[in-house]
N, C-alpha and C. Protein backbone atom coordinates (compact mmCIF):
# COMPACT_ATOMS: atom_id res chain seq x y z
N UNK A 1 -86.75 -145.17 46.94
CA UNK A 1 -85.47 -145.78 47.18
C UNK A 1 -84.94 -145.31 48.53
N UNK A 2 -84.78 -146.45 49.36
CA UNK A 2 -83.86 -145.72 50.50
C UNK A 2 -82.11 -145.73 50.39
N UNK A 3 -81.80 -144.49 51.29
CA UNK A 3 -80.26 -144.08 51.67
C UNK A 3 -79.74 -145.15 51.98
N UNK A 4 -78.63 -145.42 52.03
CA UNK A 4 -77.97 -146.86 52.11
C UNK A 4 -78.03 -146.44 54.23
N UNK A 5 -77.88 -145.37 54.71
CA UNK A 5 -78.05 -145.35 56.26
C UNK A 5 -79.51 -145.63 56.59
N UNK A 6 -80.47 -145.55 55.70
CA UNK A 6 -81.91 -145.87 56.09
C UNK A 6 -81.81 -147.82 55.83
N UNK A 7 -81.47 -148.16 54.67
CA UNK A 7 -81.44 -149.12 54.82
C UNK A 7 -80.34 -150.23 55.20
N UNK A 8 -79.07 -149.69 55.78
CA UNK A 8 -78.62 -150.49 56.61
C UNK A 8 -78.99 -150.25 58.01
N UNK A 9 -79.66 -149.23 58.39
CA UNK A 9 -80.47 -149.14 59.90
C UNK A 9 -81.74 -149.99 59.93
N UNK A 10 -81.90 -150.13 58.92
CA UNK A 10 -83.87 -151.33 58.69
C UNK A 10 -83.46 -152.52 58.85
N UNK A 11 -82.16 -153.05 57.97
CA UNK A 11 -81.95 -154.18 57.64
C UNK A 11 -81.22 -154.58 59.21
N UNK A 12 -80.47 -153.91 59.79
CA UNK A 12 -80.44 -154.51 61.32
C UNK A 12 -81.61 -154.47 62.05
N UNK A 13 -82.55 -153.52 62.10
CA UNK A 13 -83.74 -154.19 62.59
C UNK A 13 -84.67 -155.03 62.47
N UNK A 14 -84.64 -155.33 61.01
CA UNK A 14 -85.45 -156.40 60.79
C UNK A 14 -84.62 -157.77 61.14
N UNK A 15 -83.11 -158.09 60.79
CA UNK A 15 -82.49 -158.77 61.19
C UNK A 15 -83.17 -159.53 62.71
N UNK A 16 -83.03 -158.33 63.66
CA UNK A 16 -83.36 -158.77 65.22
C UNK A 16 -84.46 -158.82 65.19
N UNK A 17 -85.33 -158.24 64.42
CA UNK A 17 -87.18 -158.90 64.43
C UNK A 17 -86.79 -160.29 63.82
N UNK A 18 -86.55 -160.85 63.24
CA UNK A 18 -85.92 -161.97 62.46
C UNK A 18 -86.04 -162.98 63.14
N UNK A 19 -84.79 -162.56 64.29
CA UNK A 19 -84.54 -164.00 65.04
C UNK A 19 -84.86 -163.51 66.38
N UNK A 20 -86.29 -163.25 66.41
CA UNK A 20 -86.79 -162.95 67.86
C UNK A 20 -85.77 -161.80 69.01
N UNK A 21 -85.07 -161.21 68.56
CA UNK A 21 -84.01 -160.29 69.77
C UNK A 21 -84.56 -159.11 70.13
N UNK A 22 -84.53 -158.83 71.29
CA UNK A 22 -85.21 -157.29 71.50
C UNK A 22 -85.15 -156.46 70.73
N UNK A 23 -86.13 -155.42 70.29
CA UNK A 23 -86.18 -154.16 69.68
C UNK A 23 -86.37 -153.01 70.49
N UNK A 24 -85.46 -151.78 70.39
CA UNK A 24 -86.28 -150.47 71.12
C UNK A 24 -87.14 -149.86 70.62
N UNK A 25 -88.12 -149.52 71.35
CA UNK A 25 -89.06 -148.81 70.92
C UNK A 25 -89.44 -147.79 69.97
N UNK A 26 -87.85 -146.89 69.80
CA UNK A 26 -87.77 -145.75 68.96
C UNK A 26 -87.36 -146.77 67.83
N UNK A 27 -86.21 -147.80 67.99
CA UNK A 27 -86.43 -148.75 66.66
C UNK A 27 -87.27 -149.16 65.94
N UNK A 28 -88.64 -149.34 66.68
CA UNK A 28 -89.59 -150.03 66.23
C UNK A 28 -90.33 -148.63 65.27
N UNK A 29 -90.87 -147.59 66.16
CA UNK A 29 -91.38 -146.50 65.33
C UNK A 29 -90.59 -146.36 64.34
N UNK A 30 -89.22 -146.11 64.93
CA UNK A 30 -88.73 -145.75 62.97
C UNK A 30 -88.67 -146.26 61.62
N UNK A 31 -89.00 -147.15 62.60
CA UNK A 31 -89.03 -148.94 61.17
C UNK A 31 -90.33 -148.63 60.40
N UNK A 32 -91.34 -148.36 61.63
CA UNK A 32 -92.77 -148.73 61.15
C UNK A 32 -93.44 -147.18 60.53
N UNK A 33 -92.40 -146.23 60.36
CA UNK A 33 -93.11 -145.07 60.02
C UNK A 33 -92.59 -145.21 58.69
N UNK A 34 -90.93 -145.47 58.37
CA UNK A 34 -90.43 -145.83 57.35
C UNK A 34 -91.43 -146.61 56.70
N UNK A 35 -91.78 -147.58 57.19
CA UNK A 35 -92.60 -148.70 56.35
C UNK A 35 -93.99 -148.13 55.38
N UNK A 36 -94.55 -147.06 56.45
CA UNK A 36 -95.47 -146.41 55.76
C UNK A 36 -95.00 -145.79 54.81
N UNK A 37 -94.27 -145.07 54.91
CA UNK A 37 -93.90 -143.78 53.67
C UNK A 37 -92.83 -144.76 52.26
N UNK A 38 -92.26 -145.79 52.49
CA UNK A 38 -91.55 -146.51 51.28
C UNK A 38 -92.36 -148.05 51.33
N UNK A 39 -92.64 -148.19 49.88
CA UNK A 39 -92.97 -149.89 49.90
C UNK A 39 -91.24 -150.85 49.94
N UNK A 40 -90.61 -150.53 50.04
CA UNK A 40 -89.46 -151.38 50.10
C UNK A 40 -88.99 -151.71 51.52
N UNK A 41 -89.52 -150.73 52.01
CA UNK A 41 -89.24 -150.75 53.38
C UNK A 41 -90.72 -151.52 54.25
N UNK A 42 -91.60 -151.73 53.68
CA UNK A 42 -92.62 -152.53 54.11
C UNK A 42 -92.53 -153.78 54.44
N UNK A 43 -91.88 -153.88 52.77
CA UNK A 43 -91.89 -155.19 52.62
C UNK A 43 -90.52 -155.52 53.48
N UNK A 44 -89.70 -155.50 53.53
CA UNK A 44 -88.29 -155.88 54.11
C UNK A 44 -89.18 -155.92 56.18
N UNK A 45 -90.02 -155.22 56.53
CA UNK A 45 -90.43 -155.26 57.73
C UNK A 45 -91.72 -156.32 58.12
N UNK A 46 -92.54 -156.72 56.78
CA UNK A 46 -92.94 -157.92 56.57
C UNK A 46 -92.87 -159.01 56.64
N UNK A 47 -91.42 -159.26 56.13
CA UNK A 47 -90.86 -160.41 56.05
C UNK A 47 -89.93 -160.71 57.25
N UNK A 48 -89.66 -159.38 57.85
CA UNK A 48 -89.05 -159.95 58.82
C UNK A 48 -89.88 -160.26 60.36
N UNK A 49 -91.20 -160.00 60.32
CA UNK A 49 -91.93 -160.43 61.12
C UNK A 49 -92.99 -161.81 60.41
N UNK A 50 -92.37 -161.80 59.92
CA UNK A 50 -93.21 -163.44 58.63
C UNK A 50 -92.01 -164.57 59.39
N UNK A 51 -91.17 -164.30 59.15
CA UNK A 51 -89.80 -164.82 59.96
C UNK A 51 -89.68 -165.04 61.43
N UNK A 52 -90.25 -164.38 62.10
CA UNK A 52 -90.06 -164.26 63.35
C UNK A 52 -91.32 -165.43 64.13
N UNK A 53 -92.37 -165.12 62.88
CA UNK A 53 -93.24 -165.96 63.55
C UNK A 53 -93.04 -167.79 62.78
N UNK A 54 -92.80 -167.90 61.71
CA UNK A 54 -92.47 -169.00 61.28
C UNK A 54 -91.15 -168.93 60.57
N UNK A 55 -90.00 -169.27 61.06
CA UNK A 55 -89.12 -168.99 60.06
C UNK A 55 -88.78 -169.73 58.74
N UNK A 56 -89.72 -171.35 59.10
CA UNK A 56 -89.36 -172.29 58.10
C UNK A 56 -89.86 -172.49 56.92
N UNK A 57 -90.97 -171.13 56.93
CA UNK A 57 -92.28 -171.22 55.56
C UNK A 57 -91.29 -170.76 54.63
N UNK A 58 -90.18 -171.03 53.91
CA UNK A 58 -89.13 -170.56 52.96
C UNK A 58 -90.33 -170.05 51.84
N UNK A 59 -91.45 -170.59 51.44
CA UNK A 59 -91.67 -170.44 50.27
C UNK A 59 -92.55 -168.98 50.28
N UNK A 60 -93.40 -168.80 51.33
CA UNK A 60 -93.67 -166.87 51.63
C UNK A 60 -92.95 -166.21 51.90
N UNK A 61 -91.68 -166.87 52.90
CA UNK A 61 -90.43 -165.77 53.07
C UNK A 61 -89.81 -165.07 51.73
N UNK A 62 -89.43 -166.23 50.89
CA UNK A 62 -88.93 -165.66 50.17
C UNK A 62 -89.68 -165.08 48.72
N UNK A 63 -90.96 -165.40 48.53
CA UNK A 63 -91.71 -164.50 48.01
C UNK A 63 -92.66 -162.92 48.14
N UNK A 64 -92.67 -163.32 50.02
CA UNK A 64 -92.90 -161.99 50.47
C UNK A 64 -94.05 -161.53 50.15
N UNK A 65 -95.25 -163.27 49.62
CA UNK A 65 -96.51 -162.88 49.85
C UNK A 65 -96.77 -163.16 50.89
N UNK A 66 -98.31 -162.91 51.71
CA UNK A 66 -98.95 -163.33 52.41
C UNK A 66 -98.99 -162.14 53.92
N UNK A 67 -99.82 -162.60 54.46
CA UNK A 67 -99.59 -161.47 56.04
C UNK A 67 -99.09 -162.23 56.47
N UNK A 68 -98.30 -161.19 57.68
CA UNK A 68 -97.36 -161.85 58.61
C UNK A 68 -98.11 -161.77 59.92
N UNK A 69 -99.45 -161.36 59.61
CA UNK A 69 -100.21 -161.89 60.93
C UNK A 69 -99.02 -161.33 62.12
N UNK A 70 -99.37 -160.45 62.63
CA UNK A 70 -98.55 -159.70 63.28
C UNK A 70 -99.07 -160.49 64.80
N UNK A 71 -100.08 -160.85 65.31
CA UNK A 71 -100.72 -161.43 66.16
C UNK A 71 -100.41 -162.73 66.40
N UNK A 72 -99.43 -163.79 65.32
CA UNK A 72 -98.94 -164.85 65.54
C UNK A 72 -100.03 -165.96 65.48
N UNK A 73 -101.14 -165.72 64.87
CA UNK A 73 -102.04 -166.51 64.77
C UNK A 73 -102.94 -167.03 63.18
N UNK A 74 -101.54 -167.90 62.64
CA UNK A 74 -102.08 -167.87 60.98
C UNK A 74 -102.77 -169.33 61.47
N UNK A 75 -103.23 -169.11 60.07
CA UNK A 75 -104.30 -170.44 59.71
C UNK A 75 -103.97 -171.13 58.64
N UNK A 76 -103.60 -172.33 58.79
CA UNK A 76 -103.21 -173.05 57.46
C UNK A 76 -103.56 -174.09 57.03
N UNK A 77 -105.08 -173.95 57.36
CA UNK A 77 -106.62 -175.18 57.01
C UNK A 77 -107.31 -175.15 58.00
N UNK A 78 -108.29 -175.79 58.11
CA UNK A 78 -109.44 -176.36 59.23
C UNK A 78 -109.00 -177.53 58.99
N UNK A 79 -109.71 -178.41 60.54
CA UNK A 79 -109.71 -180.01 60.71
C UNK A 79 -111.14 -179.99 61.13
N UNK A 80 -112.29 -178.56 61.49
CA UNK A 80 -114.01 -178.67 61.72
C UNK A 80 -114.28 -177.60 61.29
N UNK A 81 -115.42 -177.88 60.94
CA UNK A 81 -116.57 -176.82 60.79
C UNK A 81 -116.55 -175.68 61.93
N UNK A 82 -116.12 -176.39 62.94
CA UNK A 82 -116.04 -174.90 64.09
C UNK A 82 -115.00 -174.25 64.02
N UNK A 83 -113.66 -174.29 63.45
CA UNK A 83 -112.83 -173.76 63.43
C UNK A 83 -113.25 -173.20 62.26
N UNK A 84 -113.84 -173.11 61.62
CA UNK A 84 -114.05 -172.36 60.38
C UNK A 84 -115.24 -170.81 60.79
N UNK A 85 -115.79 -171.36 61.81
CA UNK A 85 -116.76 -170.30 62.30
C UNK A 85 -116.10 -169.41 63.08
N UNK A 86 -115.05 -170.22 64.40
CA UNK A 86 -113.97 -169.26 64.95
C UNK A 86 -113.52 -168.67 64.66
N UNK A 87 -113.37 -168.68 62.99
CA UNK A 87 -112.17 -167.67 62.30
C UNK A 87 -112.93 -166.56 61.88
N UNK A 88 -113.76 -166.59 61.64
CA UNK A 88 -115.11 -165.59 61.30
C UNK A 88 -115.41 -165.05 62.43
């Protein structure tokens, strides 16, 4: 369980991961060390980079499956056989 100062300090950062706004750097580590040591805090940093890269997929946002492909490069079918090898 996080401190209500741990998680109203996450929940503004994920906020601005959210809607694309700069992060500082020490923001970012603290987010992402938090994230390791609590699953609540993972997930809340998940979703807000699931968000950042598509915000309109409502139905993983708000289930909070899936990767958020941190790299910005999901896949959501083939249209060839070569794109299926590319992905491999």
């Amino acid at each position: 369980m996080l401190s209500t100062n741990y998680r109203l300090r996450l929940e503004s950062i994920c906020r601005d991961i959210a809607s694309g706004t700069e992060v500082s750097i020490d923001d970012m580590i603290w987010a992402q060390k938090l994230a390791k040591a609590n699953t609540s805090a993972r997930g809340m940093l998940a979703t807000a980079r699931r968000m950042s890269t598509n915000p309109n997929d409502s139905f993983l946002n708000n289930l909070n499956i899936g990767d958020s492909d941190s790299s910005g490069r999901q896949i959501r079918g083939f249209d060839s056989p070569d794109e299926i090898v590319d992905w491999f």
